[in-house]
C-alpha atoms as a PDB file:
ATOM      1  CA  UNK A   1       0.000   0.000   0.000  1.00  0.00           C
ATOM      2  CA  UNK A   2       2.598   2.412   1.103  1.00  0.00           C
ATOM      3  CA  UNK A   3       4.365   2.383  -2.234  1.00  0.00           C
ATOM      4  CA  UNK A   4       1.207   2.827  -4.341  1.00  0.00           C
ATOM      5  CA  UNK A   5       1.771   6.109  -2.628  1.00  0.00           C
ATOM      6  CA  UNK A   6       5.643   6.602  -2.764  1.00  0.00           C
ATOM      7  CA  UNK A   7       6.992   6.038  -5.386  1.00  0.00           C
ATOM      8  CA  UNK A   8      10.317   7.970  -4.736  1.00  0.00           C
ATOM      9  CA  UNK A   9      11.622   5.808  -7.871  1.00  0.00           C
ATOM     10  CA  UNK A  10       9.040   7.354 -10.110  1.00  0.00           C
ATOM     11  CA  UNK A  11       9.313  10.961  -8.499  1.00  0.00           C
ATOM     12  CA  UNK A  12      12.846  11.863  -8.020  1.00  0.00           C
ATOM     13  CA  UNK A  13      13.699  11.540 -11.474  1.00  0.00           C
ATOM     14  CA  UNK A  14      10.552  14.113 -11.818  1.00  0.00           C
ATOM     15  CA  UNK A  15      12.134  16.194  -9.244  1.00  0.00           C
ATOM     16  CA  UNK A  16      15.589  15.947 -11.265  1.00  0.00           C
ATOM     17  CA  UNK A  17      14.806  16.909 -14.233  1.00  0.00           C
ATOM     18  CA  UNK A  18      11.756  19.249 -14.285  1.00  0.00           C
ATOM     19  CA  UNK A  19      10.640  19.037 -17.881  1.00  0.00           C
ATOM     20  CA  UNK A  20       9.397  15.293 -17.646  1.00  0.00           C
ATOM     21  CA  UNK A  21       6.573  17.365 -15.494  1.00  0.00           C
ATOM     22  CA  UNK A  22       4.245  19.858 -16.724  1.00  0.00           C
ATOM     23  CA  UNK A  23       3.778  22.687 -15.119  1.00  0.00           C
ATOM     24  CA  UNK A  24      -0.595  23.079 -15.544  1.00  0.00           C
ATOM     25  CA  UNK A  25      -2.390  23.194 -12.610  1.00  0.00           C
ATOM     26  CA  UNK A  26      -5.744  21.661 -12.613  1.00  0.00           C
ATOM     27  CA  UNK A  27      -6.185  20.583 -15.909  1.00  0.00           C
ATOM     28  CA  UNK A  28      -4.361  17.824 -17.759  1.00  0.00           C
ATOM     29  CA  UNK A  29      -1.974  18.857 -20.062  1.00  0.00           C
ATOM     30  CA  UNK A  30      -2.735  16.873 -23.442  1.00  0.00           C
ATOM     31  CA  UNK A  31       0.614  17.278 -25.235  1.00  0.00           C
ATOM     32  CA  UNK A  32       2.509  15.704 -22.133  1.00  0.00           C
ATOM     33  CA  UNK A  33       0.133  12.711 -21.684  1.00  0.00           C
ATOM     34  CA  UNK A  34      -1.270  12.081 -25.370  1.00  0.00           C
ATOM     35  CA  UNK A  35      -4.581  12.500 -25.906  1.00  0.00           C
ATOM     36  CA  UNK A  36      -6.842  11.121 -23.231  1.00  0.00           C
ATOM     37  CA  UNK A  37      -9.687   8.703 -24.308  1.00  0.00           C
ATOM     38  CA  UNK A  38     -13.151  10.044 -23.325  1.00  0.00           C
ATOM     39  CA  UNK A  39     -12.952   8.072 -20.306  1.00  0.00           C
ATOM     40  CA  UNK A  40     -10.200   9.698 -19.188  1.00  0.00           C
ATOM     41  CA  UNK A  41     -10.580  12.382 -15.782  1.00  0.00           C
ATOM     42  CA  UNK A  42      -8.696  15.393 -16.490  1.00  0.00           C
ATOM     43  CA  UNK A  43     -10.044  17.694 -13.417  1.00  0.00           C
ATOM     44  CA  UNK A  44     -10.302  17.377 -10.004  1.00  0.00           C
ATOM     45  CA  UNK A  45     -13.360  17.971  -7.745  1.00  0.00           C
ATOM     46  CA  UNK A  46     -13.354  20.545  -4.932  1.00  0.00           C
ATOM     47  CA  UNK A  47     -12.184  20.816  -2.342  1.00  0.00           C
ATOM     48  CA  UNK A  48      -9.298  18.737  -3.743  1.00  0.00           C
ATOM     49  CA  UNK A  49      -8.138  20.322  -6.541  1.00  0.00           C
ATOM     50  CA  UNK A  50      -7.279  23.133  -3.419  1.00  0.00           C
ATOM     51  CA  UNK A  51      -4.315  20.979  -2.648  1.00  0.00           C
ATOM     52  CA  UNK A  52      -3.876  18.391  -5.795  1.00  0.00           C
ATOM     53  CA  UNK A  53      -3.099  18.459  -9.322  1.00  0.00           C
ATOM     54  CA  UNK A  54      -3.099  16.008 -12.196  1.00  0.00           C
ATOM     55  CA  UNK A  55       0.638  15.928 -13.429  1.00  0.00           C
ATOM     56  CA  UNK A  56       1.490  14.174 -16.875  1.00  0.00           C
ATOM     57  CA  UNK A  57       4.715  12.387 -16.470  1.00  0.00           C
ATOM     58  CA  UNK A  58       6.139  10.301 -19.507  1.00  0.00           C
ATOM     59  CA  UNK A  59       3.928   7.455 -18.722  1.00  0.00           C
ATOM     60  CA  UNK A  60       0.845   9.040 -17.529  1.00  0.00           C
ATOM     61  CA  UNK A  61      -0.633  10.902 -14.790  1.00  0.00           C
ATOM     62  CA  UNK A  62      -0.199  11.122 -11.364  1.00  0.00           C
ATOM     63  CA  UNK A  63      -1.957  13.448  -9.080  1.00  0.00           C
ATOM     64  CA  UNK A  64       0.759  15.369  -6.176  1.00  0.00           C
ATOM     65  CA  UNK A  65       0.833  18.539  -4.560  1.00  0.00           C
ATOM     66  CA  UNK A  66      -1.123  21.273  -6.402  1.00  0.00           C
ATOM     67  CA  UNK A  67       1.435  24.571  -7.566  1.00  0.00           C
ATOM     68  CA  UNK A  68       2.018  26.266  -4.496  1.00  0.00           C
ATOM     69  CA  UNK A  69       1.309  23.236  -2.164  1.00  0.00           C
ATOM     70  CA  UNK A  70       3.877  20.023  -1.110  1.00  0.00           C
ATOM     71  CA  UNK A  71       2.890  16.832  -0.339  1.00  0.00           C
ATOM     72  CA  UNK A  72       5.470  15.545   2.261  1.00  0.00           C
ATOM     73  CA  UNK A  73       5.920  11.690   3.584  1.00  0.00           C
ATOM     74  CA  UNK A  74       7.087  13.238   7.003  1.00  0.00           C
ATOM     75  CA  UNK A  75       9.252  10.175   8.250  1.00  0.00           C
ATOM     76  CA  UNK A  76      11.474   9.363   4.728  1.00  0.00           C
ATOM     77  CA  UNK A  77      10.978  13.111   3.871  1.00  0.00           C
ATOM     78  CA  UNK A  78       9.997  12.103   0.174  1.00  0.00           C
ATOM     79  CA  UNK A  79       7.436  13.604  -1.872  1.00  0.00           C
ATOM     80  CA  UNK A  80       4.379  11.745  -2.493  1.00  0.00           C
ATOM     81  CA  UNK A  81       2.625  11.092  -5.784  1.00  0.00           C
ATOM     82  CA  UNK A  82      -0.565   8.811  -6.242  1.00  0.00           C
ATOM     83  CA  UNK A  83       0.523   7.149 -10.097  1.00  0.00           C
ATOM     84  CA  UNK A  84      -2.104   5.898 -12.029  1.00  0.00           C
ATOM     85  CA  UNK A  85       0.706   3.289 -13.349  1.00  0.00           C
ATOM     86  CA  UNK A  86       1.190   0.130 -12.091  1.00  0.00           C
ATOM     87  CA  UNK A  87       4.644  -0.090 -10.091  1.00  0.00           C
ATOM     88  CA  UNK A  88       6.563  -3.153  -9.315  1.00  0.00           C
ATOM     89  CA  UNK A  89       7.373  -3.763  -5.433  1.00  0.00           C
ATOM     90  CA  UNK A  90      11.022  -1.533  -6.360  1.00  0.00           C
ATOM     91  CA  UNK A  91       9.266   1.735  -7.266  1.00  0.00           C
ATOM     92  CA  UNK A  92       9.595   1.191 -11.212  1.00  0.00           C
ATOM     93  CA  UNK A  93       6.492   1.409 -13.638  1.00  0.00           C
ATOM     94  CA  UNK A  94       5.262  -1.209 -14.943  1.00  0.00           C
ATOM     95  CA  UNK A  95       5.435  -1.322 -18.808  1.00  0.00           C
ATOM     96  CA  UNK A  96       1.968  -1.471 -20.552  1.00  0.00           C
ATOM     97  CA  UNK A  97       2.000  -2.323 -24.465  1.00  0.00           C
ATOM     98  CA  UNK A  98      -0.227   1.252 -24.568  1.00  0.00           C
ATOM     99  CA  UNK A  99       2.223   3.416 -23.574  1.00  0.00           C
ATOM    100  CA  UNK A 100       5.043   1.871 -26.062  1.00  0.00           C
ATOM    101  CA  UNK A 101       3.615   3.796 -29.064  1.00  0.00           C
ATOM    102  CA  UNK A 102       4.546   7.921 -29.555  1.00  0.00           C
ATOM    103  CA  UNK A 103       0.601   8.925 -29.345  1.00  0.00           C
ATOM    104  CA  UNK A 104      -1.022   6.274 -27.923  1.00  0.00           C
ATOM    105  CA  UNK A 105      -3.018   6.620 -24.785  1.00  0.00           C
ATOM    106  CA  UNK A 106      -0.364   6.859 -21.228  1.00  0.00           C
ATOM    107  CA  UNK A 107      -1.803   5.434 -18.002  1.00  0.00           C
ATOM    108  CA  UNK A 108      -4.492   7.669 -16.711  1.00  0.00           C
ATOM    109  CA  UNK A 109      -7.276   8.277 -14.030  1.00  0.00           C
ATOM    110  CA  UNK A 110     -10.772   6.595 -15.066  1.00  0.00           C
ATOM    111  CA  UNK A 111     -12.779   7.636 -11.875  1.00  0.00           C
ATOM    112  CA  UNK A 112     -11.831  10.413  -9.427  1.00  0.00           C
ATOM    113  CA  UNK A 113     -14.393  10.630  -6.917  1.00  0.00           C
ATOM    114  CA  UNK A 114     -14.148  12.911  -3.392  1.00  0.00           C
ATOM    115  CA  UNK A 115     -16.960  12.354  -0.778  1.00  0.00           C
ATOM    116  CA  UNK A 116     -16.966  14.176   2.386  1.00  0.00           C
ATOM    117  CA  UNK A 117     -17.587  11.501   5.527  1.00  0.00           C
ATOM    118  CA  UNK A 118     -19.278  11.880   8.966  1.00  0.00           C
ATOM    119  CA  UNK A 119     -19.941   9.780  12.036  1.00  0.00           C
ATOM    120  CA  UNK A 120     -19.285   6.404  12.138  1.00  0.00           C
ATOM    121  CA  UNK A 121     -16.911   6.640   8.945  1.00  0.00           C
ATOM    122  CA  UNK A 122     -15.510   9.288  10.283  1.00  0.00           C
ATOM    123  CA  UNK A 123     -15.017   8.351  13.591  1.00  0.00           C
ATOM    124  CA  UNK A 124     -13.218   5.045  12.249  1.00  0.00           C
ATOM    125  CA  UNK A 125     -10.709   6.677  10.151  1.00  0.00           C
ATOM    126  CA  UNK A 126     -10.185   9.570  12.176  1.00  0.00           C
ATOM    127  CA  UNK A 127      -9.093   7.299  15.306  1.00  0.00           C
ATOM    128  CA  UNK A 128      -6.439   5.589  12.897  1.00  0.00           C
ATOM    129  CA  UNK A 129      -5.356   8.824  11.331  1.00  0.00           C
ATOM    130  CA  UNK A 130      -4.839  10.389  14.909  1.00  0.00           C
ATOM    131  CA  UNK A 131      -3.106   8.305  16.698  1.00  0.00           C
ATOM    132  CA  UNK A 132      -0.015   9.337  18.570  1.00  0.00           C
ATOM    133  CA  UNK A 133      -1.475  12.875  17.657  1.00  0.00           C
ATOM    134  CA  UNK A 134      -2.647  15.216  20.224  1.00  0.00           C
ATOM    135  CA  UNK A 135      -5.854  14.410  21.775  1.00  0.00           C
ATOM    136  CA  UNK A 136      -6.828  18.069  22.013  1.00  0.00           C
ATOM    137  CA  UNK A 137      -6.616  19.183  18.590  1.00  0.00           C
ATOM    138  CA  UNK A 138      -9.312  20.064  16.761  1.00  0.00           C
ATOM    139  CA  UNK A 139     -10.758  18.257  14.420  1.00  0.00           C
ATOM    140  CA  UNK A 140     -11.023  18.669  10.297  1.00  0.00           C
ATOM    141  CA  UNK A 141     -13.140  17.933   7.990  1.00  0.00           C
ATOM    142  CA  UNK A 142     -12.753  14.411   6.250  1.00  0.00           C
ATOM    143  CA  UNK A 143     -12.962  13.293   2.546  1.00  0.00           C
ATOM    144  CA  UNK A 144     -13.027   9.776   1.055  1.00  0.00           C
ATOM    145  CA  UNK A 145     -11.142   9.925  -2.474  1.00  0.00           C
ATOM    146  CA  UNK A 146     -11.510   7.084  -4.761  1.00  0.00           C
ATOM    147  CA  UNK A 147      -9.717   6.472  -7.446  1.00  0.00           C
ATOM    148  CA  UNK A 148      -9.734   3.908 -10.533  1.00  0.00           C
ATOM    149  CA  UNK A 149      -7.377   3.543 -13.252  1.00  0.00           C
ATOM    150  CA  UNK A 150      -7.464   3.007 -16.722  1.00  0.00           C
ATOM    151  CA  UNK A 151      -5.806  -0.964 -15.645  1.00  0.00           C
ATOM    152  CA  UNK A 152      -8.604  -1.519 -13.581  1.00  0.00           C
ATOM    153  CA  UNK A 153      -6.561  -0.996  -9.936  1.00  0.00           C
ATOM    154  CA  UNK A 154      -8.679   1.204  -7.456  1.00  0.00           C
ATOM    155  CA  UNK A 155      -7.239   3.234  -4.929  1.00  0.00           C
ATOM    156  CA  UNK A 156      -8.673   4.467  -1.708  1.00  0.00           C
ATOM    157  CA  UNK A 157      -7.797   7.335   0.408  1.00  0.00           C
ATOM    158  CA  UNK A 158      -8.822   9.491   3.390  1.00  0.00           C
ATOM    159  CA  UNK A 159      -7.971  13.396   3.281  1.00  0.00           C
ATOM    160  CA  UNK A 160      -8.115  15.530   6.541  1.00  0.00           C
ATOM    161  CA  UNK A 161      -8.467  19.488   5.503  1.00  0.00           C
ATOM    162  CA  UNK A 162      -7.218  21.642   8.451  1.00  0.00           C
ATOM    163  CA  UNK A 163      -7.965  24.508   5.696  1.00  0.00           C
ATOM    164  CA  UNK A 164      -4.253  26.171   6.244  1.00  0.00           C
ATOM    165  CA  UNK A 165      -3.029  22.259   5.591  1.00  0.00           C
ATOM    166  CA  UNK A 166      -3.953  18.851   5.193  1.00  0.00           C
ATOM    167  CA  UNK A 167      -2.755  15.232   5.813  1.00  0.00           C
ATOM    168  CA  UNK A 168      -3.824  11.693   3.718  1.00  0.00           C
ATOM    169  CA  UNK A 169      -3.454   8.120   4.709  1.00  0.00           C
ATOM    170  CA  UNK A 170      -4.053   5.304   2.181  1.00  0.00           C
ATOM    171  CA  UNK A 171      -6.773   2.724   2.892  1.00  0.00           C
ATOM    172  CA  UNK A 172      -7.489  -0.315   1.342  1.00  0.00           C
ATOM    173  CA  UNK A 173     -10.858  -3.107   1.953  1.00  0.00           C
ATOM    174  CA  UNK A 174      -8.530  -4.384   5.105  1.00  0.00           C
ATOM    175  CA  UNK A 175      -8.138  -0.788   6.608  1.00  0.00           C
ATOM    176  CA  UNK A 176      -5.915   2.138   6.760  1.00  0.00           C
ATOM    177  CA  UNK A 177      -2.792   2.054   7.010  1.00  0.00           C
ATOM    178  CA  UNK A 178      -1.285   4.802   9.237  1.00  0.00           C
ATOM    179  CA  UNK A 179       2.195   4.517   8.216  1.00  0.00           C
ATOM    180  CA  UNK A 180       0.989   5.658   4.602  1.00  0.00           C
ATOM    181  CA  UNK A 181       0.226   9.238   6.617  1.00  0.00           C
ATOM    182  CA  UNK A 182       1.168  12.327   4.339  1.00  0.00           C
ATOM    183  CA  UNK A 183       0.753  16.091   4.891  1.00  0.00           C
ATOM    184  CA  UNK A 184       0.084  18.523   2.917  1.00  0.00           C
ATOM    185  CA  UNK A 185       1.625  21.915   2.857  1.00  0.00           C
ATOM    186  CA  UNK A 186       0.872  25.230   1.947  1.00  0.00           C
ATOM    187  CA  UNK A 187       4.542  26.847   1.057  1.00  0.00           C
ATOM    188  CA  UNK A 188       2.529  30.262   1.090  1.00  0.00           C
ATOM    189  CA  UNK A 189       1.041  30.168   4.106  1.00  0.00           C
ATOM    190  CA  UNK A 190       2.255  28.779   7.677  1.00  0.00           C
ATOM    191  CA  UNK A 191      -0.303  26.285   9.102  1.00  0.00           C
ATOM    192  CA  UNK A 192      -2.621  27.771  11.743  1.00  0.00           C
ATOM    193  CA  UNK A 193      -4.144  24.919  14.514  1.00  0.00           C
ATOM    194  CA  UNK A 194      -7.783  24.411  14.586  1.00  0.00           C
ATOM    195  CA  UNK A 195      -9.468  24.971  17.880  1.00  0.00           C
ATOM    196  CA  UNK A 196     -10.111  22.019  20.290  1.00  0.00           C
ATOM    197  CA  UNK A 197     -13.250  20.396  19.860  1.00  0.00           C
ATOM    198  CA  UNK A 198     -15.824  21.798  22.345  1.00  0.00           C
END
């Protein structure tokens, strides 16, 4: 689970070099990722495109830190990206006969879906999400993303907004797995606490 999410391989070479990303915000870039089938999601829904972008690399998308925002693994310090590739268990993509081809069709997103949670759902991820955190701080609101791609994998994750920042964990049908914990930062803003819960 954790490398569905890290995929330092994938990403540093990204960092590196620059170019290999483009530099659009919200909206796909066709000339980077080919041109996307109808099926294709090219936009994010709110409130995640606030933090998230979909970033063409040279074998798809991936969706990271929207311009102006980081998304930090806080133990390895790497930068997290959510590929809509396939990776093998080292961090490489996969190779897919449809991405061989100068113009045919990269890996993409085929469902993005955000829903915002409450009570029980909530309260379940929340208490996974918190732990080792302090008990006092307030709490944020909550958003289930789902994700499918193009390969059939789905993808399953929990965002807290604390509106100056935000933090993810990746979940799968067995649970959540806390270790997979990312925040996300605002580089133009310093994050403020939320109040304690009355």
């Amino acid at each position: 689970m954790r490398n569905l999410l890290l995929a330092t391989a994938l990403c540093l070479p990204i960092l590196a070099t620059g170019s290999e990303v483009s530099a659009s915000s919200r909206i796909v870039d066709e000339s980077q990722c080919g041109t996307a089938p109808a099926e294709a999601v090219t936009t994010l829904p709110a409130p995640l495109d606030k933090w998230a972008q979909i970033v063409c690399t040279k074998s798809g998308q991936v969706i990271t830190g929207h311009e102006g925002w980081v998304w930090i693994e806080p133990i390895r310090k790497a930068v997290v990206i959510i590929p809509s590739q396939n990776l093998k268990k080292d961090g490489k993509v996969d190779t897919d006969p449809s991405e061989a081809a100068d113009g045919a069709p990269k890996s993409y997103f085929i469902k993005i879906e955000l829903t915002k949670v409450r009570g029980e759902e909530f309260d379940k991820v929340y208490e996974i999400f918190h732990a080792g955190f302090d008990a006092n701080d307030g709490k944020p609101a909550a958003y289930r993303l789902d994700l499918k791609t193009m390969a059939g994998k789905e993808i399953r994750l929990y965002m807290f907004d604390y509106f100056t920042y935000g933090w993810g964990m990746a979940c799968s049908t067995e649970g959540c797995d806390p270790k997979s914990r990312f925040v996300m930062l605002n580089m133009n803003e310093d994050p403020k606490t939320l109040p304690p819960p009355v």
